[in-house]
N, C-alpha and C. Protein backbone atom coordinates (compact mmCIF):
# COMPACT_ATOMS: atom_id res chain seq x y z
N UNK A 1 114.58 -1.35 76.76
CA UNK A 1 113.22 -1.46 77.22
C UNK A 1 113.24 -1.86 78.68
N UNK A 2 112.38 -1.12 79.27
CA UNK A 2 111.90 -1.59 80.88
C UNK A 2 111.41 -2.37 80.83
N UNK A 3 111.56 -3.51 81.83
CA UNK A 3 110.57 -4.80 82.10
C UNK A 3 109.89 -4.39 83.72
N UNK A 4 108.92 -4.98 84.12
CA UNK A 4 108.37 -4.89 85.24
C UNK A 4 109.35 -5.62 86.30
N UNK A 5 109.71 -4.26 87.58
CA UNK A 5 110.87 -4.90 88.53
C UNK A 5 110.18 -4.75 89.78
N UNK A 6 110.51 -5.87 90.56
CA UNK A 6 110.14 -5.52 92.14
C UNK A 6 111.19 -4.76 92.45
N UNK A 7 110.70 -4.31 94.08
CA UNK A 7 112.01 -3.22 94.55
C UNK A 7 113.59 -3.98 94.47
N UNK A 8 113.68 -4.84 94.75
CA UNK A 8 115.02 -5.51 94.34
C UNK A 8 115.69 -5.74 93.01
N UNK A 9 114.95 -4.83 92.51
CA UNK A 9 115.78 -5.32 90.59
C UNK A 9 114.81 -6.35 90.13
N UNK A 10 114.59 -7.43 90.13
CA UNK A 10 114.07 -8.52 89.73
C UNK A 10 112.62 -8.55 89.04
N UNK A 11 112.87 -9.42 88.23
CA UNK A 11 111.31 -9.34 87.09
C UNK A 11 110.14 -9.50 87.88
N UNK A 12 109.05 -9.44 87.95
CA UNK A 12 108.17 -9.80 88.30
C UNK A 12 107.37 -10.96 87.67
N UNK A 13 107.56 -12.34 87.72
CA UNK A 13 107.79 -12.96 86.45
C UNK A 13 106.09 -13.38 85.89
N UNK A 14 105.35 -13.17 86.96
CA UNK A 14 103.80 -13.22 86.85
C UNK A 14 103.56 -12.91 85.75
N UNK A 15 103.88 -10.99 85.99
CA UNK A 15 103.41 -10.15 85.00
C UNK A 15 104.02 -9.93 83.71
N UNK A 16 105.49 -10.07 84.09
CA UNK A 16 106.79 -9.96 83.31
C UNK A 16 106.53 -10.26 81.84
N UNK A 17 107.39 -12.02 82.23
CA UNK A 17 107.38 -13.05 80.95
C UNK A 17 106.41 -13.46 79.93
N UNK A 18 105.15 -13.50 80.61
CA UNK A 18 104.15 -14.16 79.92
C UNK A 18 103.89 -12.28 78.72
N UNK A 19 103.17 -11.58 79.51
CA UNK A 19 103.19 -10.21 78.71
C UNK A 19 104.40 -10.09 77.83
N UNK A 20 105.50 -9.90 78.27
CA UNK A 20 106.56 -9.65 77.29
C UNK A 20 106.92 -10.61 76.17
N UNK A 21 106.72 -11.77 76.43
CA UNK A 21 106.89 -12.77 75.08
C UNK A 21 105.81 -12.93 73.82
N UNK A 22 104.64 -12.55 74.25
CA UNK A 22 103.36 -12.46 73.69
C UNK A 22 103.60 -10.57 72.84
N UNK A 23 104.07 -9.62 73.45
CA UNK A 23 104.53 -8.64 72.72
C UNK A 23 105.68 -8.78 72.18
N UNK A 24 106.98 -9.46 72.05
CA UNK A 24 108.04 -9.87 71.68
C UNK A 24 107.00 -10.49 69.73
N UNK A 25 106.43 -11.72 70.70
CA UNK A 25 105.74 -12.36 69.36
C UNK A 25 105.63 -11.62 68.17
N UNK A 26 104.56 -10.38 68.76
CA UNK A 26 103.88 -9.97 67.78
C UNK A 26 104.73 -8.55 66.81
N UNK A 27 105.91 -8.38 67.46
CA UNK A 27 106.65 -7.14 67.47
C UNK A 27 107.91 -7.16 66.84
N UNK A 28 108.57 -7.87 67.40
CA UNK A 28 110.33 -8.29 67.12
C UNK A 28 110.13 -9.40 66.35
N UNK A 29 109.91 -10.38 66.81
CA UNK A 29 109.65 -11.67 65.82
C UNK A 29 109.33 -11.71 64.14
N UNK A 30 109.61 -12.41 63.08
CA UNK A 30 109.16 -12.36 62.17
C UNK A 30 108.88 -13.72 61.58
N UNK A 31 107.61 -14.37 61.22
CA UNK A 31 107.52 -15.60 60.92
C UNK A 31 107.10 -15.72 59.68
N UNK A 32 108.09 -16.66 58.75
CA UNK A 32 107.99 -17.32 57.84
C UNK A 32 107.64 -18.80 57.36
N UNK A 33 106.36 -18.74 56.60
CA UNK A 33 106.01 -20.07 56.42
C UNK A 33 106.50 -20.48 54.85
N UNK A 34 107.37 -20.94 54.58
CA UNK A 34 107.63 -20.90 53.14
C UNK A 34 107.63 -22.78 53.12
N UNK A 35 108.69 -23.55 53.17
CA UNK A 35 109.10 -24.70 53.15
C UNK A 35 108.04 -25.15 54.75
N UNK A 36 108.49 -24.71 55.59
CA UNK A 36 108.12 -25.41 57.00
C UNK A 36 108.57 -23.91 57.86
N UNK A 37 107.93 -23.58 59.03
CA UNK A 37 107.58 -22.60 59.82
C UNK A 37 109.00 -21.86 60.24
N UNK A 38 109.05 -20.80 60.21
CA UNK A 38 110.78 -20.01 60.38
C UNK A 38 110.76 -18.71 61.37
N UNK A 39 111.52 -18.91 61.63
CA UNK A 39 110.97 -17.59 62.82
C UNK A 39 112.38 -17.10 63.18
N UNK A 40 112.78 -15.91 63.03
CA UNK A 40 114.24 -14.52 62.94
C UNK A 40 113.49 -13.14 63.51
N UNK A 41 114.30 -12.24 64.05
CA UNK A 41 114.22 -11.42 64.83
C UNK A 41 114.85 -10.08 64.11
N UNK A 42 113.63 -8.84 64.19
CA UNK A 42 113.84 -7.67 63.14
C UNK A 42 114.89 -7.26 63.64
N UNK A 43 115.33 -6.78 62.75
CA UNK A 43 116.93 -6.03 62.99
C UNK A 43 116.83 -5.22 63.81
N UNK A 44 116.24 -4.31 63.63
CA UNK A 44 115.62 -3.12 64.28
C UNK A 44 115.44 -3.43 66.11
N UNK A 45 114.95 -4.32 66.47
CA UNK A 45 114.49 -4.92 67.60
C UNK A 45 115.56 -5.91 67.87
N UNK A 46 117.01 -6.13 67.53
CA UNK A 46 117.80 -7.24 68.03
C UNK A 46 117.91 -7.12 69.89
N UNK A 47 118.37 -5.35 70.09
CA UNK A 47 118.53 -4.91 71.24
C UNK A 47 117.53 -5.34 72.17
N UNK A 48 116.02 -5.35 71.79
CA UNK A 48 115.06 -5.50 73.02
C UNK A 48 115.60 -7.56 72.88
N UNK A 49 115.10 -7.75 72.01
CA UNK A 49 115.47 -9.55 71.80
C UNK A 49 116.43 -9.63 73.16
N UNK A 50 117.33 -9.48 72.45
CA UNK A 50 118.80 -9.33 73.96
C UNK A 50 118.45 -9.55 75.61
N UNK A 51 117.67 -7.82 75.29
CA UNK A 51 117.79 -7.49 76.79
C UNK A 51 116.46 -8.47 77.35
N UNK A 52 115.79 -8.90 76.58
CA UNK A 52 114.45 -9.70 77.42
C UNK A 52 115.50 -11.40 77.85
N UNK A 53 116.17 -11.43 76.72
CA UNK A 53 116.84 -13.00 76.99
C UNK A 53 118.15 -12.97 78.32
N UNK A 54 118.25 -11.72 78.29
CA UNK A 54 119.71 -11.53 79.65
C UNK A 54 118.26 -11.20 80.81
N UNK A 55 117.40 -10.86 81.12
CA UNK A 55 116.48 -10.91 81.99
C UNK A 55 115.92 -12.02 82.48
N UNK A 56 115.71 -13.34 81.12
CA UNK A 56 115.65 -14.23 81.47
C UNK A 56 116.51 -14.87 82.35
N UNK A 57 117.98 -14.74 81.53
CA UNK A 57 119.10 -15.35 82.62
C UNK A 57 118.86 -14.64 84.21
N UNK A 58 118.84 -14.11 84.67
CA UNK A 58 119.33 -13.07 85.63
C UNK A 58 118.36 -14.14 86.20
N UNK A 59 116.53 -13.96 85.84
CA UNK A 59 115.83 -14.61 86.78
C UNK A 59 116.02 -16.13 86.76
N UNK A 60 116.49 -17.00 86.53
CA UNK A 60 116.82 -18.48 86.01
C UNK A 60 118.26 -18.39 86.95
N UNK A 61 118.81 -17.65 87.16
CA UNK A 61 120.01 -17.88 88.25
C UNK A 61 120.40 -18.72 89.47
N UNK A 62 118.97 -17.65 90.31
CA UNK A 62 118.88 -18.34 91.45
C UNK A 62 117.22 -19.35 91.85
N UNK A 63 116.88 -19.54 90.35
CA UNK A 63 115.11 -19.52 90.62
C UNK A 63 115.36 -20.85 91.36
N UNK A 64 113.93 -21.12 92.38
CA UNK A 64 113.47 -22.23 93.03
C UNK A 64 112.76 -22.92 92.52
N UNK A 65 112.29 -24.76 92.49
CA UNK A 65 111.42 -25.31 91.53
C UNK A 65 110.64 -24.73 91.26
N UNK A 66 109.51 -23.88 91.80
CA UNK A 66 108.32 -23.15 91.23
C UNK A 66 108.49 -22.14 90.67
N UNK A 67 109.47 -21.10 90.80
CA UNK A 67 110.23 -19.72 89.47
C UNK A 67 111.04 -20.86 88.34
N UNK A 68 111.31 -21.62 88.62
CA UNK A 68 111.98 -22.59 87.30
C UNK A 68 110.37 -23.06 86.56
N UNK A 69 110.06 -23.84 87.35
CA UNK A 69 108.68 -24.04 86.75
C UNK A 69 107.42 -23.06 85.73
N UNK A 70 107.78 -22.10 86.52
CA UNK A 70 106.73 -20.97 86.00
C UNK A 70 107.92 -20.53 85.09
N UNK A 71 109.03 -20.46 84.45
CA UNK A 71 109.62 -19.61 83.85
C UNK A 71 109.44 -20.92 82.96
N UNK A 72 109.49 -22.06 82.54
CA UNK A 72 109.59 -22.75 81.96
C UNK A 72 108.22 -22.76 80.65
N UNK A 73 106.90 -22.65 81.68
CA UNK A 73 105.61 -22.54 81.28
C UNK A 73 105.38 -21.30 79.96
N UNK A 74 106.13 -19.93 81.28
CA UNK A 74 105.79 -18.61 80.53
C UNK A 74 106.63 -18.78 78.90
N UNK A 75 108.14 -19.68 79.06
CA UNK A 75 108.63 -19.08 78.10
C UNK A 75 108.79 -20.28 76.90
N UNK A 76 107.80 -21.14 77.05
CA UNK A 76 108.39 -22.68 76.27
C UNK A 76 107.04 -23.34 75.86
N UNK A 77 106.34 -23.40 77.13
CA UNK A 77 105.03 -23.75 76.35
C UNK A 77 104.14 -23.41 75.66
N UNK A 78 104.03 -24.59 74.19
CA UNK A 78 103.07 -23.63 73.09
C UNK A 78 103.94 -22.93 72.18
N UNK A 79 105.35 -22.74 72.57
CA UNK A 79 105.92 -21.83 71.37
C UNK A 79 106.64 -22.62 70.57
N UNK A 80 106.65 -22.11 69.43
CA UNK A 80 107.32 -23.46 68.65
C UNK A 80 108.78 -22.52 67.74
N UNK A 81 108.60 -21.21 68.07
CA UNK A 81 109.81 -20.34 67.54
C UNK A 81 111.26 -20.68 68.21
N UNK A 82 111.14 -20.92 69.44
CA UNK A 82 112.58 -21.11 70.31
C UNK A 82 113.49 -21.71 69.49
N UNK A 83 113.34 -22.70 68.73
CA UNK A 83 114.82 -23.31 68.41
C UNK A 83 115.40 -22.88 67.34
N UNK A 84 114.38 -21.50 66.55
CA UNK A 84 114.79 -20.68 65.85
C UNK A 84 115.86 -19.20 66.28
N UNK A 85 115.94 -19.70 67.07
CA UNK A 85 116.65 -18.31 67.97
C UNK A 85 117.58 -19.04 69.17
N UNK A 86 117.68 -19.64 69.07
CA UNK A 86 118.69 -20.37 70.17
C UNK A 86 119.83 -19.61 70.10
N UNK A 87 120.14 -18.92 69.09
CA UNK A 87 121.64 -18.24 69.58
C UNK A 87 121.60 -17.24 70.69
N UNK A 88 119.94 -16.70 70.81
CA UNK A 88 120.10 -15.60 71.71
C UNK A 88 119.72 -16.12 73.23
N UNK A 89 119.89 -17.13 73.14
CA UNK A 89 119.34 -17.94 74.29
C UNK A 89 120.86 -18.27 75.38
N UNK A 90 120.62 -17.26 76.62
CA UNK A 90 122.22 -17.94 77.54
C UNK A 90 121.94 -19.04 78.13
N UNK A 91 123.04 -19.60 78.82
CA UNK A 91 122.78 -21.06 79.76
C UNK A 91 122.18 -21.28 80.11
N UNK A 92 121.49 -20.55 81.15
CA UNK A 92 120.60 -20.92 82.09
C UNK A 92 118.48 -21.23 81.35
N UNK A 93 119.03 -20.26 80.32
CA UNK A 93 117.61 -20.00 79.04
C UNK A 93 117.31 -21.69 78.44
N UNK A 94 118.97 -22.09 77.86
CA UNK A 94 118.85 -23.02 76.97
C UNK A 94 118.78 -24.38 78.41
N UNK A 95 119.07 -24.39 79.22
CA UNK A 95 118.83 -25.19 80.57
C UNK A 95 117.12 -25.58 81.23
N UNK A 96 116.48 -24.07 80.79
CA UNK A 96 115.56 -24.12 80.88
C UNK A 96 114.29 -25.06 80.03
N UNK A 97 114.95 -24.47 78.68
CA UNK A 97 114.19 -25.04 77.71
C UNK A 97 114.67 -26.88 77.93
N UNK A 98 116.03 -27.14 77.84
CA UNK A 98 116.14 -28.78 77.74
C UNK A 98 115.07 -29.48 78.93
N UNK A 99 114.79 -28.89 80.01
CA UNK A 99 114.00 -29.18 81.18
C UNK A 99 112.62 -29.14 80.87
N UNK A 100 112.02 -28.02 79.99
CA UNK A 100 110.52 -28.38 79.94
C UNK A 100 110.47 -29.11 78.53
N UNK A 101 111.56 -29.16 77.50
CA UNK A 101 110.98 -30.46 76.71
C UNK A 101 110.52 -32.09 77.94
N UNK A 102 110.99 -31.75 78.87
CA UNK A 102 110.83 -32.91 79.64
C UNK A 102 109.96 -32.77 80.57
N UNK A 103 109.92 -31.83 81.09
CA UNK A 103 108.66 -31.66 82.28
C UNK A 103 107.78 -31.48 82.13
N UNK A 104 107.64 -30.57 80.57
CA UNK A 104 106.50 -29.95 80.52
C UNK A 104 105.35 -30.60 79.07
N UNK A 105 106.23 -31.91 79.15
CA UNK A 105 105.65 -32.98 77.85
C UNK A 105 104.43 -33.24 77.95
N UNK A 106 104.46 -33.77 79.51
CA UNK A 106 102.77 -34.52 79.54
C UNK A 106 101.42 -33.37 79.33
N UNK A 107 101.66 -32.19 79.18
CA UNK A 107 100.83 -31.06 78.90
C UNK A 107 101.13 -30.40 77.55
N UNK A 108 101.93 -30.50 77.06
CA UNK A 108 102.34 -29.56 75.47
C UNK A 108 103.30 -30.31 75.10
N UNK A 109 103.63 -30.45 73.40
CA UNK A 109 104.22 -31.05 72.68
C UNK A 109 104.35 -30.44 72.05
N UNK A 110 104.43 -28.86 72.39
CA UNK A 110 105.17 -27.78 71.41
C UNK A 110 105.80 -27.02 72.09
N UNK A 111 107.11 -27.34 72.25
CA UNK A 111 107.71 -26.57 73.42
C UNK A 111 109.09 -26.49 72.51
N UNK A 112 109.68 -24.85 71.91
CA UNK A 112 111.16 -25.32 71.66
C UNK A 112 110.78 -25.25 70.16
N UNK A 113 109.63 -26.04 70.05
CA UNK A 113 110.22 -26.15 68.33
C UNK A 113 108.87 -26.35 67.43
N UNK A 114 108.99 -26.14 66.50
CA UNK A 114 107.79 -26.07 65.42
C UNK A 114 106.79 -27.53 65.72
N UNK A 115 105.72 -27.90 66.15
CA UNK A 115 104.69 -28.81 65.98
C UNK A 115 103.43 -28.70 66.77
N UNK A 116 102.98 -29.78 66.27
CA UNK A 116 101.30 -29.31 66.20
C UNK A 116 100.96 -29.54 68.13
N UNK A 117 100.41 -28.23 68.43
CA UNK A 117 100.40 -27.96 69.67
C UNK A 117 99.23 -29.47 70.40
């Protein structure tokens, strides 16, 4: 899958992240409420899963506090699936996330992991 690139390769992360995780949600994702809230990724769709989480890395590389910041927002706050999928998550992803459980506390308390937003 294509993601939105400026002329340099790079996401456009405005338009990018926030759109693509919100279609990720509703698409690839599969959520189970049986015991307590579960969230796994269709087989079918492992490949896009992938390529959106190595996009993440790429932009998380060289980002500056405000592309860290905004990548933190687009991809952590409010979601409570992330720690269901942490395997597909690279360094710089899972770096991200340990940072807005902390930065991004005083505004959301669902960041990463299942609770009441």
């Amino acid at each position: 899958m294509s993601w939105y690139l400026d002329t340099d390769g790079r996401p456009l992360l405005y338009v990018a992240f926030g759109d693509a995780r919100e279609w990720i949600e509703k698409n690839v994702l599969v959520h189970a409420y049986v015991s307590e809230p579960r969230t796994s990724v269709r087989p079918a769709h492992r490949a896009t899963f992938v390529e959106f989480w190595e996009l993440v890395e790429r932009a998380a590389e060289d980002a500056d506090r405000d592309r860290r910041l905004l990548l933190m927002i687009e991809l952590y706050e409010h979601v409570g699936w992330t720690d269901d999928v942490l395997a597909y998550l690279g360094p710089n992803a899972l770096e991200l996330l340990d940072a807005a459980r902390t930065e991004l506390a005083h505004s959301a308390r669902q960041i990463g992991r299942w609770a009441a937003p």
